[in-house]
PDB file of N, CA and C in Angstrom:
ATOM      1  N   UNK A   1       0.834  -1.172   0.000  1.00  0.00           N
ATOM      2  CA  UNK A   1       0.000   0.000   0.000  1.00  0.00           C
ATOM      3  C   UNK A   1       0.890   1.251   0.000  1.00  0.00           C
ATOM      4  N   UNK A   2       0.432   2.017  -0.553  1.00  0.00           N
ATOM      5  CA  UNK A   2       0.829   3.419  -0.875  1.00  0.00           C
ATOM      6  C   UNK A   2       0.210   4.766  -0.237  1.00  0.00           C
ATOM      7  N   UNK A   3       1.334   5.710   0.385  1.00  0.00           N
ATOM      8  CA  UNK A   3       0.573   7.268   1.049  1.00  0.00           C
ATOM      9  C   UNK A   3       0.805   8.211  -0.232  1.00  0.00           C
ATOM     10  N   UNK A   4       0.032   8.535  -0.711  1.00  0.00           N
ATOM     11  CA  UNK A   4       0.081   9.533  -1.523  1.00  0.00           C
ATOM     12  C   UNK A   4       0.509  10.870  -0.692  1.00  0.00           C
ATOM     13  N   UNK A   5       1.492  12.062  -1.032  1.00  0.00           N
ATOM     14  CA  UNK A   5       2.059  12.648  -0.349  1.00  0.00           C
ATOM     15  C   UNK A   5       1.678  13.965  -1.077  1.00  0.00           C
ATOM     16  N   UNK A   6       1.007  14.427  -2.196  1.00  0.00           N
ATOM     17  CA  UNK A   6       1.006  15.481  -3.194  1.00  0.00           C
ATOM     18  C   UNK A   6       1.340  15.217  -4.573  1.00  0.00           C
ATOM     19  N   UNK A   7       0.975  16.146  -5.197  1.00  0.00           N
ATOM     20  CA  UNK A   7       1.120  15.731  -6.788  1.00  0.00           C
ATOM     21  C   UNK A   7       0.824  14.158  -7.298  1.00  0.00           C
ATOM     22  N   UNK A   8       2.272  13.719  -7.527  1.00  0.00           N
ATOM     23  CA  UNK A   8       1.875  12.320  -8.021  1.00  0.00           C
ATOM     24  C   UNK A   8       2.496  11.261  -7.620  1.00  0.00           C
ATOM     25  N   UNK A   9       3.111  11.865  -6.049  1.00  0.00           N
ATOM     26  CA  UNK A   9       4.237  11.360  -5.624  1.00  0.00           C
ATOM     27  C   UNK A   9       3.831  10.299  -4.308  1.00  0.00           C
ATOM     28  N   UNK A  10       3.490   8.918  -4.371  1.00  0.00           N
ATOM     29  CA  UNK A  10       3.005   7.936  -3.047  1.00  0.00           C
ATOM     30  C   UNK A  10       4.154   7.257  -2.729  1.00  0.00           C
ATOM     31  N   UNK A  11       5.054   6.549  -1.573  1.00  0.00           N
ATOM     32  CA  UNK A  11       5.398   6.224  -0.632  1.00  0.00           C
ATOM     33  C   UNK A  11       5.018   5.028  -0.076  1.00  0.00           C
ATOM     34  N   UNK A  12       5.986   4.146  -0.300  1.00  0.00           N
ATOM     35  CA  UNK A  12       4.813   2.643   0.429  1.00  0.00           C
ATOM     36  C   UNK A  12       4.925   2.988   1.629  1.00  0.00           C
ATOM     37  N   UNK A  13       3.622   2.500   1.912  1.00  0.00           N
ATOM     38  CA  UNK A  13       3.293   3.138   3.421  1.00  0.00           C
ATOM     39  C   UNK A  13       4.504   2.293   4.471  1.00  0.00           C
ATOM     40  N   UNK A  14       5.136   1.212   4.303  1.00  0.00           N
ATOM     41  CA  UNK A  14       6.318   0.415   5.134  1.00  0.00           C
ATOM     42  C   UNK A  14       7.255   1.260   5.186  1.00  0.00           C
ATOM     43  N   UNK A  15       7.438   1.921   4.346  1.00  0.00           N
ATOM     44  CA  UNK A  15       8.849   2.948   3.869  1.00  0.00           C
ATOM     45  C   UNK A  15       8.650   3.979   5.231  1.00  0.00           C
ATOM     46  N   UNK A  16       7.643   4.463   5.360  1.00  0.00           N
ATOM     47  CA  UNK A  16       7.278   5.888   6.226  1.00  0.00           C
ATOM     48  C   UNK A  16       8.185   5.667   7.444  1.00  0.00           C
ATOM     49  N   UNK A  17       9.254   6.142   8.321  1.00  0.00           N
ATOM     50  CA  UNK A  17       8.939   5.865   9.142  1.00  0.00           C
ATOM     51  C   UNK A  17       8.025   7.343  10.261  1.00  0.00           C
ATOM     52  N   UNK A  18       8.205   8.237   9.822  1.00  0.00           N
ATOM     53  CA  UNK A  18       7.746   9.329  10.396  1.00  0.00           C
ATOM     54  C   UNK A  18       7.158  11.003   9.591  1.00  0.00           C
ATOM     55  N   UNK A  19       6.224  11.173   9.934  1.00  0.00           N
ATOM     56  CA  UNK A  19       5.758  12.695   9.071  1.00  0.00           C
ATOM     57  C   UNK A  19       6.232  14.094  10.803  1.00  0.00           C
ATOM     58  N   UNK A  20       6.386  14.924   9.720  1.00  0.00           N
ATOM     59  CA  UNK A  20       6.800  15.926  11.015  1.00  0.00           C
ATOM     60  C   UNK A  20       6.647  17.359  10.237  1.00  0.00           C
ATOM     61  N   UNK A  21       5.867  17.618  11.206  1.00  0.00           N
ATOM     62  CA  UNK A  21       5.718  19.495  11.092  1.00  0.00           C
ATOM     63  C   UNK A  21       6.574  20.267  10.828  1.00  0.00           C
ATOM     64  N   UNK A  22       6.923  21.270   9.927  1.00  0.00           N
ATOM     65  CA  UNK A  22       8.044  21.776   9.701  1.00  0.00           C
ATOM     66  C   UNK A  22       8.083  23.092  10.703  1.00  0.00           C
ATOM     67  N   UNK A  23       7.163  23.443  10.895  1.00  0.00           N
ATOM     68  CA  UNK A  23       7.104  24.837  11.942  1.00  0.00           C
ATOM     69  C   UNK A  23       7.610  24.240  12.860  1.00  0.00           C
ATOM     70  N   UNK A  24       6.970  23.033  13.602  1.00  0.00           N
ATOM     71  CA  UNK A  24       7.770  22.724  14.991  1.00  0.00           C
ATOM     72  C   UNK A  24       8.722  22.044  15.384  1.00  0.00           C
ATOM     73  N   UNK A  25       9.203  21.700  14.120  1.00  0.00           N
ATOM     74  CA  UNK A  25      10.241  20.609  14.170  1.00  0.00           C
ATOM     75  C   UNK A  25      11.935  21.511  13.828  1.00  0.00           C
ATOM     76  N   UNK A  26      11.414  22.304  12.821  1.00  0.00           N
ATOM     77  CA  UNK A  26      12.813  23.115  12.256  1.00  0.00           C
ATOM     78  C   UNK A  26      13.647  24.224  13.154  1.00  0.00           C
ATOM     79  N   UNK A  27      12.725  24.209  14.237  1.00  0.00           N
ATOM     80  CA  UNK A  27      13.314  25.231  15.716  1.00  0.00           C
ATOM     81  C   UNK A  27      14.845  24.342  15.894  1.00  0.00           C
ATOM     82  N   UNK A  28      14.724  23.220  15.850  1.00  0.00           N
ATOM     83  CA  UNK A  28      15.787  22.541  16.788  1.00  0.00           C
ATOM     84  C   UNK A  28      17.090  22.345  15.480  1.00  0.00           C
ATOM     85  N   UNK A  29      17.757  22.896  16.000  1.00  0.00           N
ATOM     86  CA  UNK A  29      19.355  22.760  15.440  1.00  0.00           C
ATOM     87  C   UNK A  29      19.413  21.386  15.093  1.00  0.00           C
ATOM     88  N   UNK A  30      19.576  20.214  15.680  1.00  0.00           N
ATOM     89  CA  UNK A  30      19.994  18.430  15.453  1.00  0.00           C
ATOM     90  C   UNK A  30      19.155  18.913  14.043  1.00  0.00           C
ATOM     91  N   UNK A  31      17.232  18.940  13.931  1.00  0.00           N
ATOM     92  CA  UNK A  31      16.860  18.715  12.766  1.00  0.00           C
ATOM     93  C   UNK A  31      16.980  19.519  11.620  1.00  0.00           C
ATOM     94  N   UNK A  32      17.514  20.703  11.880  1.00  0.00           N
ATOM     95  CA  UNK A  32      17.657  21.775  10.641  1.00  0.00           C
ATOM     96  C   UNK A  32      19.243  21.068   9.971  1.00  0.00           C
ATOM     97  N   UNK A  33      20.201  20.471  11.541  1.00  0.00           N
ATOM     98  CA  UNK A  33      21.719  20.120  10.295  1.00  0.00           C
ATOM     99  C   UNK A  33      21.277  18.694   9.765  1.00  0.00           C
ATOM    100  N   UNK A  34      20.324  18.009  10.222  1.00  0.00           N
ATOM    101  CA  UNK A  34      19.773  16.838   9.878  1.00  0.00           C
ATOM    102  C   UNK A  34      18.985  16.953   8.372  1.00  0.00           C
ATOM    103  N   UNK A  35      18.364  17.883   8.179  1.00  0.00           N
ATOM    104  CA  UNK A  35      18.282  18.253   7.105  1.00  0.00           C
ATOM    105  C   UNK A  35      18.917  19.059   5.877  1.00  0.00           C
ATOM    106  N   UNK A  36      19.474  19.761   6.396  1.00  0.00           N
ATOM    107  CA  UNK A  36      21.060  19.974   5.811  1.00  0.00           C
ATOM    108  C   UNK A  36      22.096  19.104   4.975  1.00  0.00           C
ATOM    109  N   UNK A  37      22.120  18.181   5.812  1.00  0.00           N
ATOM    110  CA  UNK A  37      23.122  17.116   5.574  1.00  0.00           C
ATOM    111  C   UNK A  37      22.303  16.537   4.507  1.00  0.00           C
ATOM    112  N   UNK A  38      21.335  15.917   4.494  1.00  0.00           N
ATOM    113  CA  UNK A  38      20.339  14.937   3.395  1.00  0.00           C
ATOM    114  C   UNK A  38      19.731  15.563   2.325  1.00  0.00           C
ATOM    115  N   UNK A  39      20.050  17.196   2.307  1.00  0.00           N
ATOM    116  CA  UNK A  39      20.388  17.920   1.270  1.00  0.00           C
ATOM    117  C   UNK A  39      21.270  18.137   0.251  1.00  0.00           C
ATOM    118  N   UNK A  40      22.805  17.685   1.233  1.00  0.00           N
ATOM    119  CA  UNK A  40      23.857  17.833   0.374  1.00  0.00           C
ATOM    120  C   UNK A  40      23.720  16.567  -0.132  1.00  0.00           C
ATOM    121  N   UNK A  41      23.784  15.683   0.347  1.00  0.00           N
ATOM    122  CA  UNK A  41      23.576  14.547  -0.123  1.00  0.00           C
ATOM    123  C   UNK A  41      22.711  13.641  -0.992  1.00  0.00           C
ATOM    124  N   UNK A  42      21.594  14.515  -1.260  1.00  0.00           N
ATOM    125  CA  UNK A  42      20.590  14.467  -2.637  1.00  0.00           C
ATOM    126  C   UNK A  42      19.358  13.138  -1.983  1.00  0.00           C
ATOM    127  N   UNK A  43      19.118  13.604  -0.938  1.00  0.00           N
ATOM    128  CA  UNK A  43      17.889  12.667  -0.455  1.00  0.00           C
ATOM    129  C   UNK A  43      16.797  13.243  -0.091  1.00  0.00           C
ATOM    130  N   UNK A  44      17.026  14.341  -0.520  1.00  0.00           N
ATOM    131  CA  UNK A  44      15.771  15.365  -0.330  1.00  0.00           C
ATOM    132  C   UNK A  44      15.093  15.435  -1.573  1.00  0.00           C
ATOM    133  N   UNK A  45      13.841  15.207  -1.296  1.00  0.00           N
ATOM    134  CA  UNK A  45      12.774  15.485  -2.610  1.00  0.00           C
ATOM    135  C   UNK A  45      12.019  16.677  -2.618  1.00  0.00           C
ATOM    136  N   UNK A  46      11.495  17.872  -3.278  1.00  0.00           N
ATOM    137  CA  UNK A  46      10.714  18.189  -3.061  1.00  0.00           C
ATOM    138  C   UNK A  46       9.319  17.899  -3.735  1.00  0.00           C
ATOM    139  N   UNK A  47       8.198  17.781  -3.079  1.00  0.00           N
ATOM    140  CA  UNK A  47       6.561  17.424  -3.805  1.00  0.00           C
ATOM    141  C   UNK A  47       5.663  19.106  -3.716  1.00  0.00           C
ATOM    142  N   UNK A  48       5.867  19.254  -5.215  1.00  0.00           N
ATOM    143  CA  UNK A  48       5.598  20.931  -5.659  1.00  0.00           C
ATOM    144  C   UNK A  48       6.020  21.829  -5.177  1.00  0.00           C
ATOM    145  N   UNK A  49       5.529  22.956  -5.836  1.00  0.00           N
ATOM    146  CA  UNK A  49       6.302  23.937  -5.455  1.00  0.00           C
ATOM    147  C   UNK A  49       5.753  25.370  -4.449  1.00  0.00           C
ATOM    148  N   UNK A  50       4.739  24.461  -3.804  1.00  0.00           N
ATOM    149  CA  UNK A  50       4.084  25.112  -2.987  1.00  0.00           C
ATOM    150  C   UNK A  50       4.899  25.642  -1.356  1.00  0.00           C
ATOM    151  N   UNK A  51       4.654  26.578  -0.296  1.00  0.00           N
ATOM    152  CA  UNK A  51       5.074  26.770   0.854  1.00  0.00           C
ATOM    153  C   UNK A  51       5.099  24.968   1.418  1.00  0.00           C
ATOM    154  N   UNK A  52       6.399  24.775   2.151  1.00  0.00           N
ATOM    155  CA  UNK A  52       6.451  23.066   2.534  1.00  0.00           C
ATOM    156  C   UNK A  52       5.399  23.624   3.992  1.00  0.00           C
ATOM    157  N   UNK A  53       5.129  22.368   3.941  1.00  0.00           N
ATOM    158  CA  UNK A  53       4.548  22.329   5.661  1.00  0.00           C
ATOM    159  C   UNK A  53       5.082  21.222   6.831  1.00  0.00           C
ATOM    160  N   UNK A  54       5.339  20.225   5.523  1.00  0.00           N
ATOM    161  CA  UNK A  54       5.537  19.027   7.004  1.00  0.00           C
ATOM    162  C   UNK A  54       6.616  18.382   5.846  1.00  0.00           C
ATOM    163  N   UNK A  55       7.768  16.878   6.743  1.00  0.00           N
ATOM    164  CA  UNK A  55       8.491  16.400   5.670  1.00  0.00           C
ATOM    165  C   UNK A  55       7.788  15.028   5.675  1.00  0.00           C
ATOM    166  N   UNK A  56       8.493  14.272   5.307  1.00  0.00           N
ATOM    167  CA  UNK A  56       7.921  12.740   5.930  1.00  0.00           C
ATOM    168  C   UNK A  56       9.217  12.037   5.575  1.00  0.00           C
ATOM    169  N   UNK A  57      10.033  11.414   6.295  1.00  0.00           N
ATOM    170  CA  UNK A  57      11.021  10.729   6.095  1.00  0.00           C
ATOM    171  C   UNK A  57      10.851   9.018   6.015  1.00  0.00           C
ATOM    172  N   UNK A  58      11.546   8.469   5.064  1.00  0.00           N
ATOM    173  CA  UNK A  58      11.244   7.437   4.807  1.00  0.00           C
ATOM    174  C   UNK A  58      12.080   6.421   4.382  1.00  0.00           C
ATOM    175  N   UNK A  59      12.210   5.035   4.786  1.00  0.00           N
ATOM    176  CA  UNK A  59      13.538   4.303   4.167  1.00  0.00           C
ATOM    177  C   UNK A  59      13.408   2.943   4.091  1.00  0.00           C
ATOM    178  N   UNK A  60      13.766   2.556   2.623  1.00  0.00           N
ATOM    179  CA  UNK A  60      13.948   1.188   2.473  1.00  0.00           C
ATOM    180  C   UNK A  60      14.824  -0.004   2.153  1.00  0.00           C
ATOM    181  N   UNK A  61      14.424  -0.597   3.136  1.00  0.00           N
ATOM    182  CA  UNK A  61      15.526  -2.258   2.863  1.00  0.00           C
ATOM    183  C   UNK A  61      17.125  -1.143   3.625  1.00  0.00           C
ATOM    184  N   UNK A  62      18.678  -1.455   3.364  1.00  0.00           N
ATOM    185  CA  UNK A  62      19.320  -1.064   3.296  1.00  0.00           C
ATOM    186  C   UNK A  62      19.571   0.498   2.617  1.00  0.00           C
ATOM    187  N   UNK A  63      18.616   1.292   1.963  1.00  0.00           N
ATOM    188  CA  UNK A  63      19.333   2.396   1.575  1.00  0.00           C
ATOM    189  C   UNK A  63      19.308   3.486   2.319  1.00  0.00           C
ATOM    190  N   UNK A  64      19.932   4.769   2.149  1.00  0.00           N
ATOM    191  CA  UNK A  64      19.931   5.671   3.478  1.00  0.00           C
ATOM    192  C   UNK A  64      18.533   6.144   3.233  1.00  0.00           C
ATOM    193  N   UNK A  65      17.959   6.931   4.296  1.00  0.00           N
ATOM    194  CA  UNK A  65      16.778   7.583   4.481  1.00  0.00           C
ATOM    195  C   UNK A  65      16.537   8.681   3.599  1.00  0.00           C
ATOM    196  N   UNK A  66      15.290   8.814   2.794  1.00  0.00           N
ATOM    197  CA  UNK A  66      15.109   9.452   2.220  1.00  0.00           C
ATOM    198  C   UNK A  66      14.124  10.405   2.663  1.00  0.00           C
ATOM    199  N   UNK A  67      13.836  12.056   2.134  1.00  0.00           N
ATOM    200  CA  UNK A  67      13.011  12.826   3.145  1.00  0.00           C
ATOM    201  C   UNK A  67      12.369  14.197   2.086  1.00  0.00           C
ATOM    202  N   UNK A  68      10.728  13.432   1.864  1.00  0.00           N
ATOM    203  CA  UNK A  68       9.687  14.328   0.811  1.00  0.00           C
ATOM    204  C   UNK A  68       9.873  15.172   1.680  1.00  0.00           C
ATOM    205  N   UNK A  69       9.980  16.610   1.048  1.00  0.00           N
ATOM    206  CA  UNK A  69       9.709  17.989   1.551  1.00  0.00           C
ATOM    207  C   UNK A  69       7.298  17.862   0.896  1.00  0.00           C
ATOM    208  N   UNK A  70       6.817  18.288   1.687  1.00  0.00           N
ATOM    209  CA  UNK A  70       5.644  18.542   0.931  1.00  0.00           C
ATOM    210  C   UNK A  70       4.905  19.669   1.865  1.00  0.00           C
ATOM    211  N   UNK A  71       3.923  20.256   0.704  1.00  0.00           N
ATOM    212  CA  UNK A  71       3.088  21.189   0.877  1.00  0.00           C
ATOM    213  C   UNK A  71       1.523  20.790   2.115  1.00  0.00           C
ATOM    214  N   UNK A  72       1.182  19.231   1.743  1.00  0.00           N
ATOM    215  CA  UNK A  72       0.545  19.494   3.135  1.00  0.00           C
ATOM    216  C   UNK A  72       1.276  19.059   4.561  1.00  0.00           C
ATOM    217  N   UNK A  73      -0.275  19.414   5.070  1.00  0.00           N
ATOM    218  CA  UNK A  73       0.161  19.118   6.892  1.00  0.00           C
ATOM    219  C   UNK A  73       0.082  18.005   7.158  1.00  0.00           C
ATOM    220  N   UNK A  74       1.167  18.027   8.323  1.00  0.00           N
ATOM    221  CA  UNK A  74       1.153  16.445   8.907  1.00  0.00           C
ATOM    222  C   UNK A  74       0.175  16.010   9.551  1.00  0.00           C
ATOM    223  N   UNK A  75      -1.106  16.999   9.587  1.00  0.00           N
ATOM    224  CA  UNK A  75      -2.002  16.412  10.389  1.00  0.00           C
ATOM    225  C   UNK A  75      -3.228  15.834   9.206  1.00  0.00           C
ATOM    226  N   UNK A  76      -3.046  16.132   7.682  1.00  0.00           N
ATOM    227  CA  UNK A  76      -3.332  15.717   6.459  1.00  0.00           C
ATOM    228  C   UNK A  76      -3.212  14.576   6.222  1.00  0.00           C
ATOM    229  N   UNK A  77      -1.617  14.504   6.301  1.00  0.00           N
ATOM    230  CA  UNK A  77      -0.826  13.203   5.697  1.00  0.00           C
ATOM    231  C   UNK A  77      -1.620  11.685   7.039  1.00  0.00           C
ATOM    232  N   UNK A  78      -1.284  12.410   8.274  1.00  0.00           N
ATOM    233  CA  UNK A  78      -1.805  11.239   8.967  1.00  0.00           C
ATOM    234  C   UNK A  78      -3.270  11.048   8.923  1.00  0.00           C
ATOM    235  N   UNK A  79      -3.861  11.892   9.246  1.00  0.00           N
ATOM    236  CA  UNK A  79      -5.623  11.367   8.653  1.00  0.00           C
ATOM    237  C   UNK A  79      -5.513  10.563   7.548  1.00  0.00           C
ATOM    238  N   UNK A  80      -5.565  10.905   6.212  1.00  0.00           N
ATOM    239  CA  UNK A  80      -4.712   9.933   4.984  1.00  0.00           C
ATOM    240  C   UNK A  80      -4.003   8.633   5.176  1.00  0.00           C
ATOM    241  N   UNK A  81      -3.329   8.123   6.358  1.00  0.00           N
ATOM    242  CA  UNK A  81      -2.716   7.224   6.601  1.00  0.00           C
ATOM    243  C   UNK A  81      -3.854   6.671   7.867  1.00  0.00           C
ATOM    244  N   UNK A  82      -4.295   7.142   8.595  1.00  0.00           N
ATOM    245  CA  UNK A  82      -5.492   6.347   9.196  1.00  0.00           C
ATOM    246  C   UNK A  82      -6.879   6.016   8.875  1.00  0.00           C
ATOM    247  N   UNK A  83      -7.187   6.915   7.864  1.00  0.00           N
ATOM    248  CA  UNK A  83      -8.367   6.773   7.154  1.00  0.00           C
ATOM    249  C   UNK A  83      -8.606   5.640   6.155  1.00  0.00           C
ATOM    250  N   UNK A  84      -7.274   5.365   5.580  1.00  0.00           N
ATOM    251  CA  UNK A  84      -7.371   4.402   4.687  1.00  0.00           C
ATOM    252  C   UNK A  84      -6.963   4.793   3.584  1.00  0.00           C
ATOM    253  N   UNK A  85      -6.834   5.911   3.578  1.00  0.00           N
ATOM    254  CA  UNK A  85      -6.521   6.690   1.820  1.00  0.00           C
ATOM    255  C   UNK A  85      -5.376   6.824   1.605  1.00  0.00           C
ATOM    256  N   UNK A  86      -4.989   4.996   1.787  1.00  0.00           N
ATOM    257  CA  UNK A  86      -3.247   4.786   1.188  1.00  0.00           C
ATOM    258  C   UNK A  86      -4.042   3.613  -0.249  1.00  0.00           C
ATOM    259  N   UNK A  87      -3.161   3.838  -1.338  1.00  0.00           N
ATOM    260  CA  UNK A  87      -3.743   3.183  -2.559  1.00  0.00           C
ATOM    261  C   UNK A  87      -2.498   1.797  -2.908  1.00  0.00           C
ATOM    262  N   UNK A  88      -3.551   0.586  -3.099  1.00  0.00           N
ATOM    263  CA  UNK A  88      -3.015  -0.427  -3.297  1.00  0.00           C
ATOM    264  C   UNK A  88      -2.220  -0.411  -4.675  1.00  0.00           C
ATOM    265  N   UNK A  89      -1.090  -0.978  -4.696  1.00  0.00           N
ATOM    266  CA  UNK A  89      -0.568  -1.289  -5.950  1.00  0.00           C
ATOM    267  C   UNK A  89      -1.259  -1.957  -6.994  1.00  0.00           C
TER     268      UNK A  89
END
């Protein structure tokens, strides 16, 4: 199963391990060089080109963690992920 995240961009939902607010999360130094770093390093996606709101970081099998920048809220993305409105392959 799949979280659709914006545009056209879904996420198997196993991959997720966490969605996070960007207002309340980007205060803290660890997550701004945490994101930094997975910038230089090209694991940052962005999903449109709208104001971001929340990221959702995500990783599979062995590869490093990867981390959608997206336009909605994490309180979006998780309704969406408890509601059911993850789409089967």
């Amino acid at each position: 199963m799949y979280l659709h995240l914006g545009q056209s961009v879904m996420v198997p939902e196993a991959a997720v391990i966490g969605v996070f607010d960007l207002d309340n999360t980007t205060w803290s130094f660890r997550t701004r060089r945490f994101l930094e770093q997975a910038e230089l390093e090209g694991r940052v996606i962005a999903v449109g080109d709208d104001l971001p709101r929340s990221f959702v970081l995500t990783r599979e099998g062995d590869n490093p963690p990867v981390i959608y920048i997206t336009q909605l809220a994490s309180a979006t993305l998780q309704k969406r992920a408890e509601s059911g409105a993850i789409f089967d392959n």
